[in-house]
C-alpha atoms as a PDB file:
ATOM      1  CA  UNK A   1     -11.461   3.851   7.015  1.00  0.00           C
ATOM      2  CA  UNK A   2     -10.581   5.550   3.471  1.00  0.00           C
ATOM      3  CA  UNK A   3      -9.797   9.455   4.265  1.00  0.00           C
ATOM      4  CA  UNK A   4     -11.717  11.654   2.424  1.00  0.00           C
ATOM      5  CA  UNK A   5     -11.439  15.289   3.256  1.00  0.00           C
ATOM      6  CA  UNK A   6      -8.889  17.728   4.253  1.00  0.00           C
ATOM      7  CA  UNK A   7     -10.657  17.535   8.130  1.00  0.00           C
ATOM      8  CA  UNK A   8     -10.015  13.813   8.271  1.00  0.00           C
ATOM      9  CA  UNK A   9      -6.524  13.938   6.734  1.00  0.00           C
ATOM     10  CA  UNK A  10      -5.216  16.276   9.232  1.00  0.00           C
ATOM     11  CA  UNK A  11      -6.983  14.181  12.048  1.00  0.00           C
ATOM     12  CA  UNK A  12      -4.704  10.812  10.420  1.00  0.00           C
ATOM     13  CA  UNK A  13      -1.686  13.170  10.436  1.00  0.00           C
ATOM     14  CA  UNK A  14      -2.102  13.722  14.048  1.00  0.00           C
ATOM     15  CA  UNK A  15      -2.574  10.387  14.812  1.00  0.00           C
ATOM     16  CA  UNK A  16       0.408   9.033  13.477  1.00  0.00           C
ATOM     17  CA  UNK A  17       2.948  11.261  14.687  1.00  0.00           C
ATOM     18  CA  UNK A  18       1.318  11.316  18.034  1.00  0.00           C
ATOM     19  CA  UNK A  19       2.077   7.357  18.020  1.00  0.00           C
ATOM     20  CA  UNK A  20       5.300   8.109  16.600  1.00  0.00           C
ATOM     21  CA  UNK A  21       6.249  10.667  19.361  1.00  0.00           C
ATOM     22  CA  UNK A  22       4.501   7.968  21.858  1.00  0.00           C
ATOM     23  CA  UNK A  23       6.891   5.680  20.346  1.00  0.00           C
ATOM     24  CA  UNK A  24       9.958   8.011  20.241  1.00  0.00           C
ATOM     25  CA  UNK A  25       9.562   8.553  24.587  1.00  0.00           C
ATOM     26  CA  UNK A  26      10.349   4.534  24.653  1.00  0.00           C
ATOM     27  CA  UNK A  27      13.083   5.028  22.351  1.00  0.00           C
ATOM     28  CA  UNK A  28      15.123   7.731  23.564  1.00  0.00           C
ATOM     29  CA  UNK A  29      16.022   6.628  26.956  1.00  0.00           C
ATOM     30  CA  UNK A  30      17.737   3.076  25.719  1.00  0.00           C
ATOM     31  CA  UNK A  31      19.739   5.909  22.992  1.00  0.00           C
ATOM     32  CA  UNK A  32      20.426   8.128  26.083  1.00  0.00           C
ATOM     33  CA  UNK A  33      22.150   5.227  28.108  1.00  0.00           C
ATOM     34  CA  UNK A  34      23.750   3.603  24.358  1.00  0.00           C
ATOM     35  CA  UNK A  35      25.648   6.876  23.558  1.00  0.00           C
ATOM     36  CA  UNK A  36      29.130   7.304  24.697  1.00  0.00           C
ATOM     37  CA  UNK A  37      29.519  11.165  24.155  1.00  0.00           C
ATOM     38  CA  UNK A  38      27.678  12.508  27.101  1.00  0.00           C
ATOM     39  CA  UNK A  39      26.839  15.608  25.076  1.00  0.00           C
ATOM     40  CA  UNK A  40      24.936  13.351  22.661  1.00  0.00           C
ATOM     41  CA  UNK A  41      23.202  11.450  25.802  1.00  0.00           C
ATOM     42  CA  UNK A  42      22.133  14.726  27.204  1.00  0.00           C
ATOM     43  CA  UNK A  43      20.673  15.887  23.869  1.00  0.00           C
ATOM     44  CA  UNK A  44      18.767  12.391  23.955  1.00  0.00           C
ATOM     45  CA  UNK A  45      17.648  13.394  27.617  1.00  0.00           C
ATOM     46  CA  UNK A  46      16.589  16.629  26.566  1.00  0.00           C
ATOM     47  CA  UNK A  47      14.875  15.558  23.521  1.00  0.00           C
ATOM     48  CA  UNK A  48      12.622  13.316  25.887  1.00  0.00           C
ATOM     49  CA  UNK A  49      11.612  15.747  27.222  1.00  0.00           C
ATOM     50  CA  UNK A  50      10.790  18.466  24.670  1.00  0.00           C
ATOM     51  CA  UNK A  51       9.318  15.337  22.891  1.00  0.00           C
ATOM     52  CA  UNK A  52       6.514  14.774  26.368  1.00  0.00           C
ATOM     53  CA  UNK A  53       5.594  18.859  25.519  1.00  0.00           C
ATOM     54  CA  UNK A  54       5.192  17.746  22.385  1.00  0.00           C
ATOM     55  CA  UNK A  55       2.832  15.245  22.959  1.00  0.00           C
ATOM     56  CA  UNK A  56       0.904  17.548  25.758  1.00  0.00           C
ATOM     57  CA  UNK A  57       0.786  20.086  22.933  1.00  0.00           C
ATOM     58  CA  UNK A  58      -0.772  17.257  20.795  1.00  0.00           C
ATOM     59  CA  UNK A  59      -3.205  16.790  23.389  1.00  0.00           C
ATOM     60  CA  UNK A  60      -4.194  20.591  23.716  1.00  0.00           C
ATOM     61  CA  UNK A  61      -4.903  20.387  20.014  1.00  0.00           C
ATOM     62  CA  UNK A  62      -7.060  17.794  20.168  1.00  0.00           C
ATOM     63  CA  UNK A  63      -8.799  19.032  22.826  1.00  0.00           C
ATOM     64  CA  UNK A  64      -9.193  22.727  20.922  1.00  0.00           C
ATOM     65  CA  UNK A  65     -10.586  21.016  17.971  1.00  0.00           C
ATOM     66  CA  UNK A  66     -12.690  18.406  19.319  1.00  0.00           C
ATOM     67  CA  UNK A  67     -11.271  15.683  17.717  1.00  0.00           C
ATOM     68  CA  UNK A  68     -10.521  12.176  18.288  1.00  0.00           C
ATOM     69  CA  UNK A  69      -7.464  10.772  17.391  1.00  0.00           C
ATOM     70  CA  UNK A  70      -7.230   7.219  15.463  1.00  0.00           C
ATOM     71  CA  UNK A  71      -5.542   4.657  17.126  1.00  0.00           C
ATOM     72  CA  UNK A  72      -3.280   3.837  14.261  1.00  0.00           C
ATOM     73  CA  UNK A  73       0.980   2.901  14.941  1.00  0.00           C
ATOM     74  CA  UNK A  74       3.329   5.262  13.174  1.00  0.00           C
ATOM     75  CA  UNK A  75       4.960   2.126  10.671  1.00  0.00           C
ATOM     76  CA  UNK A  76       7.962   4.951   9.823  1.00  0.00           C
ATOM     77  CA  UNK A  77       8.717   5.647  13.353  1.00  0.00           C
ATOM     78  CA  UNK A  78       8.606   1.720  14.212  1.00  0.00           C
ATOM     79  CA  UNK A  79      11.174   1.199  11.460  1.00  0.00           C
ATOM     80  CA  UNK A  80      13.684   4.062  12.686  1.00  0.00           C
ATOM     81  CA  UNK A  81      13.249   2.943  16.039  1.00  0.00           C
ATOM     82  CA  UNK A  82      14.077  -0.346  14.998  1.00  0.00           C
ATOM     83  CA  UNK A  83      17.052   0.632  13.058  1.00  0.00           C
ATOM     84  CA  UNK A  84      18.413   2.502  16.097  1.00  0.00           C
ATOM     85  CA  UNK A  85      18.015  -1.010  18.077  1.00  0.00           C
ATOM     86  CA  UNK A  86      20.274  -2.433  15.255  1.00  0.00           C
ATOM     87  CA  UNK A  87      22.741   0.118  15.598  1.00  0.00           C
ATOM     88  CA  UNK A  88      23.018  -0.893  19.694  1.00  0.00           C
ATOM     89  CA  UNK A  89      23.256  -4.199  18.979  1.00  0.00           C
ATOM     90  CA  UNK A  90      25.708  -4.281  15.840  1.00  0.00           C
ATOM     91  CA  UNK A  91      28.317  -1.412  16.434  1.00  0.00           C
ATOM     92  CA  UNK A  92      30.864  -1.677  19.592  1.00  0.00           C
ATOM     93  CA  UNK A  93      29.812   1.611  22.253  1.00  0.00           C
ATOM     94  CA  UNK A  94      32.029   4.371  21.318  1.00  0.00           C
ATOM     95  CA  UNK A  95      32.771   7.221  18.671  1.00  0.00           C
ATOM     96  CA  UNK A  96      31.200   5.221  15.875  1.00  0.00           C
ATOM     97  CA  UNK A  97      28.295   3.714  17.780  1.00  0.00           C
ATOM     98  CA  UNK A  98      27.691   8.037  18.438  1.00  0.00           C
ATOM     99  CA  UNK A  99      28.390   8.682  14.714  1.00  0.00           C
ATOM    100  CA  UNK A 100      25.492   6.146  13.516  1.00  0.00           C
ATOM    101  CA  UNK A 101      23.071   6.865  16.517  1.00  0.00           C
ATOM    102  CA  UNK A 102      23.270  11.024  15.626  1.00  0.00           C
ATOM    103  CA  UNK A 103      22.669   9.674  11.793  1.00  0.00           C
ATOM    104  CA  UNK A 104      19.720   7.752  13.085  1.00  0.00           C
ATOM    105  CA  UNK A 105      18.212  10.691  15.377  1.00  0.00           C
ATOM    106  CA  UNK A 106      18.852  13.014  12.528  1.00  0.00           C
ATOM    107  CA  UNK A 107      16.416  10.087  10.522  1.00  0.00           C
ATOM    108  CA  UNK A 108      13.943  10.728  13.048  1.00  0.00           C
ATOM    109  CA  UNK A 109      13.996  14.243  13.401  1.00  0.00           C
ATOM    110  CA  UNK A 110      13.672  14.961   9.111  1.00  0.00           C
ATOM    111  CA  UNK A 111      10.292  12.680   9.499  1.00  0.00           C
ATOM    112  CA  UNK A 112       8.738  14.611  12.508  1.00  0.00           C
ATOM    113  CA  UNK A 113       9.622  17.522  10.844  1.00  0.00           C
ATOM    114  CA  UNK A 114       8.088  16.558   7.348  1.00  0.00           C
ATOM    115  CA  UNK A 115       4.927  15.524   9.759  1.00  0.00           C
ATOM    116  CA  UNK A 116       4.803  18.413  11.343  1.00  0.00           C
ATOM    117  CA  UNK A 117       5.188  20.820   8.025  1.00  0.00           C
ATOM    118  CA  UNK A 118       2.431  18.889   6.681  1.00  0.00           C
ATOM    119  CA  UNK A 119       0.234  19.019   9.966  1.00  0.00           C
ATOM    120  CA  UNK A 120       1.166  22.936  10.008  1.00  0.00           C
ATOM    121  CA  UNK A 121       0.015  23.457   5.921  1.00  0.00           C
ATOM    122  CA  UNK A 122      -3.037  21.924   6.640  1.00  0.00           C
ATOM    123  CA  UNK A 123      -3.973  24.014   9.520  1.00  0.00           C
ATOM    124  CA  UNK A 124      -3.312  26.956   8.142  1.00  0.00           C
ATOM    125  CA  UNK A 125      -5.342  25.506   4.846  1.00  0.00           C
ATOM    126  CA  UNK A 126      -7.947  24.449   7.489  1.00  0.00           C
ATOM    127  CA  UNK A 127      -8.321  27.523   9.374  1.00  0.00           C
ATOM    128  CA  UNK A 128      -7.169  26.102  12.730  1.00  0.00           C
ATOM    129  CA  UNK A 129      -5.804  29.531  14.206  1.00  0.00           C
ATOM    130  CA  UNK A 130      -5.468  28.334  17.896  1.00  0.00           C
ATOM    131  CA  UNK A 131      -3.990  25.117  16.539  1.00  0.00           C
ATOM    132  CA  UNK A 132      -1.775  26.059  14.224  1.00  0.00           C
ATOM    133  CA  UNK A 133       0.776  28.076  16.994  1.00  0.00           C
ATOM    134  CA  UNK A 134       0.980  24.269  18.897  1.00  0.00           C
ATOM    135  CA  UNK A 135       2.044  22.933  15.890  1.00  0.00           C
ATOM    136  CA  UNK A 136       4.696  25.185  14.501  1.00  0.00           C
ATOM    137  CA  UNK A 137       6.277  25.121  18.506  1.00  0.00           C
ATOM    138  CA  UNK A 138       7.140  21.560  17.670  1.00  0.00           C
ATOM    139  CA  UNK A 139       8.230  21.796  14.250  1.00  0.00           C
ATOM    140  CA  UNK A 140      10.539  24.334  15.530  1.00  0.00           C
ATOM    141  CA  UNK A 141      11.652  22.434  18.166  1.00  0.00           C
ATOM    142  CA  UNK A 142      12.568  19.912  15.931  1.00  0.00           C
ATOM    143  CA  UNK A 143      14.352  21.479  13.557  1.00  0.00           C
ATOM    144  CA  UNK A 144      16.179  22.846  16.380  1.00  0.00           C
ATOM    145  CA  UNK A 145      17.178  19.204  17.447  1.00  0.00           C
ATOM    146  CA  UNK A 146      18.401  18.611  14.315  1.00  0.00           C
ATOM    147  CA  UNK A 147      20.316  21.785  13.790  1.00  0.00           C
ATOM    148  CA  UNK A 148      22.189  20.448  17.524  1.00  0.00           C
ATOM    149  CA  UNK A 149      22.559  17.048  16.508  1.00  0.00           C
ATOM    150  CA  UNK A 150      24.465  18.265  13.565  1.00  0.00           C
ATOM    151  CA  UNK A 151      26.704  20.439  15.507  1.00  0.00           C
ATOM    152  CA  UNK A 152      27.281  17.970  17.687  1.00  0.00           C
ATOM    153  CA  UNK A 153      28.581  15.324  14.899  1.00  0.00           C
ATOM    154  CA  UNK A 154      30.181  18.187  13.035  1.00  0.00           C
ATOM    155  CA  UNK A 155      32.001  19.574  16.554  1.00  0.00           C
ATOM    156  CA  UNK A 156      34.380  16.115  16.859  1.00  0.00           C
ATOM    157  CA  UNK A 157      31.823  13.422  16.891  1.00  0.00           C
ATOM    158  CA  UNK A 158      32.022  12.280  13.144  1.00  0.00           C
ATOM    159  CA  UNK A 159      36.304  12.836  13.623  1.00  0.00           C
ATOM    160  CA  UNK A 160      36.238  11.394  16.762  1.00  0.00           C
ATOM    161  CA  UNK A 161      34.691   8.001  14.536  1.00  0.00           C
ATOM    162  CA  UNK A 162      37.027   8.281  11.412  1.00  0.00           C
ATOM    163  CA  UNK A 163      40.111   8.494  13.868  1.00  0.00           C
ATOM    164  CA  UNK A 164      39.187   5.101  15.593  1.00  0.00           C
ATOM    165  CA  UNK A 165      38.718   3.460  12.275  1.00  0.00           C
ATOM    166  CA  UNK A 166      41.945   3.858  11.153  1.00  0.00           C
END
C-alpha cells in the first residue's frame, strides 16, 4: 500500500521501528552474553530493558491515536542485527570482539534515533500532543545509550582492543 499522507506516513514510521525494537529484544540478549567487558554486557541488559518501555510506550501511542500498526519487518534493523551476528561469529571474545559490538550498538542506536526524530517531527507537524511526550522519552533514551556506549569505548574499551593487537 503506496503512503499518501502525513497520517499514514507516521503510522509506517511506527511500524517499522516497532518491528525493529521487536527485533532489537531478540538481539540484545545473545550481545549481552557475547561481550567480554561486563560493563558493556550490563549496558546490553539495561538497554533490553529500556528497549521493552519502549515498545509499551509504542503501544500507548497506538492506543491514544487509534491506530493500527502495519505488519511490515524493519529491513535496516534485520541488517544490523545481522551484522552483529557476524561480529560473534568472526572476531575471537575479548577487547576487540567489545570494540566492534559497541561500534555495532552505536549502528543501532543512530537509526532508532533518526526513527524516532522523524516519528517526533511528524507529531509535532501532526498535532499529536499526548503522543508526542512518548516519543521524545525514547529518543532521549536513546541518545542516552549512545552517549554511554561511547564512554564506555572511550573509558579503556577501544585501548583495551589496540593493546591486544599489537
Amino acid at each position: 500500500m503506496a503512503v499518501k499522507t502525513m497520517e499514514e506516513l507516521f503510522v509506517h514510521e511506527l511500524s517499522d521501528i516497532y518491528s525493529a525494537e521487536k527485533q532489537l529484544t531478540k538481539a540484545l540478549p545473545r550481545l549481552a552474553k557475547a561481550a567480554s567487558s561486563e560493563q558493556l554486557s550490563t549496558a546490553f541488559e539495561t538497554h533490553l530493558e529500556e528497549t521493552r518501555g519502549q515498545i509499551e510506550r509504542i503501544d500507548q501511542v497506538v492506543e491514544l491515536l487509534d491506530i493500527r500498526l502495519k505488519r511490515i519487518k524493519c529491513a535496516a534493523m534485520e541488517g544490523l542485527v545481522e551484522e552483529g551476528k557476524d561480529v560473534i561469529e568472526t572476531v575471537d571474545a575479548g577487547p576487540l570482539r567489545d570494540a566492534a559490538l559497541i561500534g555495532g550498538a552505536q549502528k543501532v542506536e543512530h537509526y532508532e534515533i533518526a526513527a524516532y526524530g522523524t516519528l517526533c517531527a511528524l507529531a509535532r507537524q501532526l498535532g499529536y500532543k499526548k503522543a508526542l511526550p512518548l516519543l521524545q522519552e525514547t529518543l532521549d533514551e536513546e541518545k542516552a545509550t549512545d552517549e554511554k556506549l561511547t564512554m564506555i569505548a572511550e573509558g579503556g574499551g577501544n585501548q583495551r582492543a589496540a593493546s591486544q593487537a599489537a
